[in-house]
Protein backbone atom coordinates (compact mmCIF):
# COMPACT_ATOMS: atom_id res chain seq x y z
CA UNK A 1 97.46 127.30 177.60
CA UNK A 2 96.95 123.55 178.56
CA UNK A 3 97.90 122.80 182.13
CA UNK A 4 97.74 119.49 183.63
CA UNK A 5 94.32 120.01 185.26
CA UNK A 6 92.86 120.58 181.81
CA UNK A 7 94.32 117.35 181.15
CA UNK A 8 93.19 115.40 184.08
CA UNK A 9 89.63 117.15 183.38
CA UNK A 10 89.55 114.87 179.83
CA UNK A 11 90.69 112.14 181.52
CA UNK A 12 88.30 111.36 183.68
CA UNK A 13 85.73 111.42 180.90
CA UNK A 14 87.81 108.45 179.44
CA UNK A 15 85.95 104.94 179.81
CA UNK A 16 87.52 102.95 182.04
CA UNK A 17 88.08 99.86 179.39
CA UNK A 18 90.67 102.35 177.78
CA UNK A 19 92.56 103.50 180.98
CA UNK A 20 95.64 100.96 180.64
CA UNK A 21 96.29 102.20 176.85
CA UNK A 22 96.63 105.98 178.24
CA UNK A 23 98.96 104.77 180.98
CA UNK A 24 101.06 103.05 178.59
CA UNK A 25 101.04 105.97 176.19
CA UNK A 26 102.11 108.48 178.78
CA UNK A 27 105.30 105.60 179.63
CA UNK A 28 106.00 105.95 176.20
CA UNK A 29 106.31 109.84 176.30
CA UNK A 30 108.59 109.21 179.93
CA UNK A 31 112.65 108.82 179.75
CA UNK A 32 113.22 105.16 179.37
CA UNK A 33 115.54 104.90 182.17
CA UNK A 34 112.53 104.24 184.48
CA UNK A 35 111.85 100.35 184.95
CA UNK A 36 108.36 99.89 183.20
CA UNK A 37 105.17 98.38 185.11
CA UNK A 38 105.72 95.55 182.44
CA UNK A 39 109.24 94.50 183.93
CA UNK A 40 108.22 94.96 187.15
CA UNK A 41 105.83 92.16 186.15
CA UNK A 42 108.02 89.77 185.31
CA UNK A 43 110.83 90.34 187.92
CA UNK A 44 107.63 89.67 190.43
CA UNK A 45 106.85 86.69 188.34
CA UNK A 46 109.71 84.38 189.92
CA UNK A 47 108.41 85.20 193.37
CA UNK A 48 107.53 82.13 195.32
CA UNK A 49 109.94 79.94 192.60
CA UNK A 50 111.69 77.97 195.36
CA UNK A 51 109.20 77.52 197.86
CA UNK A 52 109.01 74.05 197.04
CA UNK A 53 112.57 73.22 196.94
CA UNK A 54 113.96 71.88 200.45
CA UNK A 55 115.92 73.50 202.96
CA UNK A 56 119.03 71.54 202.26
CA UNK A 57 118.67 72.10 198.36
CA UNK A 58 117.65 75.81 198.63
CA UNK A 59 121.05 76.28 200.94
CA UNK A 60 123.34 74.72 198.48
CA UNK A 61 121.69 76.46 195.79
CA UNK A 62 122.20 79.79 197.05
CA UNK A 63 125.91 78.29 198.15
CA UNK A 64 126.50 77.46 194.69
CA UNK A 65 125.09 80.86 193.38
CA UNK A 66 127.38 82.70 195.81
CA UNK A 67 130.52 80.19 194.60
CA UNK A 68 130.05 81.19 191.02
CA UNK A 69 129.61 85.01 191.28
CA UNK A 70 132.90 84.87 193.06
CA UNK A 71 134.79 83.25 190.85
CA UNK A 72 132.99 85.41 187.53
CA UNK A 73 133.10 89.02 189.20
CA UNK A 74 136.71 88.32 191.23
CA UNK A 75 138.92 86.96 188.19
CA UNK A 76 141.64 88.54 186.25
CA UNK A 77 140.55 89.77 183.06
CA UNK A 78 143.37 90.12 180.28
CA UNK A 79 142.62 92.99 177.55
């Protein structure tokens, strides 16, 4: 019967070049409802994106940002 030691026992054999397309094979056997290492990536990718914006601008921004969701998520919707 194959157990998951037998399995770990093969993959340490694997060259390490080949590593990331066995981790990305065993995400493809997982439920999809996990957020992939991928789209981690690029959520991570934005990090630092304002640091060069001002005080002043960064505060309206996020004023503006907060204005907008407001007035999307608190209006009547007709059906």
């Amino acid at each position: 019967m194959l157990t998951l030691n037998s399995i770990l026992r093969e993959i340490k054999d694997v060259p390490v070049n080949r590593l990331e397309e066995i981790y990305q094979f065993i995400h493809s056997l997982t439920p999809h409802n996990k957020k992939t290492d991928t789209f981690r990536k690029r959520i991570l990718s934005f990090g630092g994106s304002f640091k060069e914006m001002s005080d002043t601008d960064y505060s309206d921004f996020v004023s503006q940002t907060k204005k907008t969701r407001t007035e999307l998520f608190e209006r009547q919707v007709n059906l």
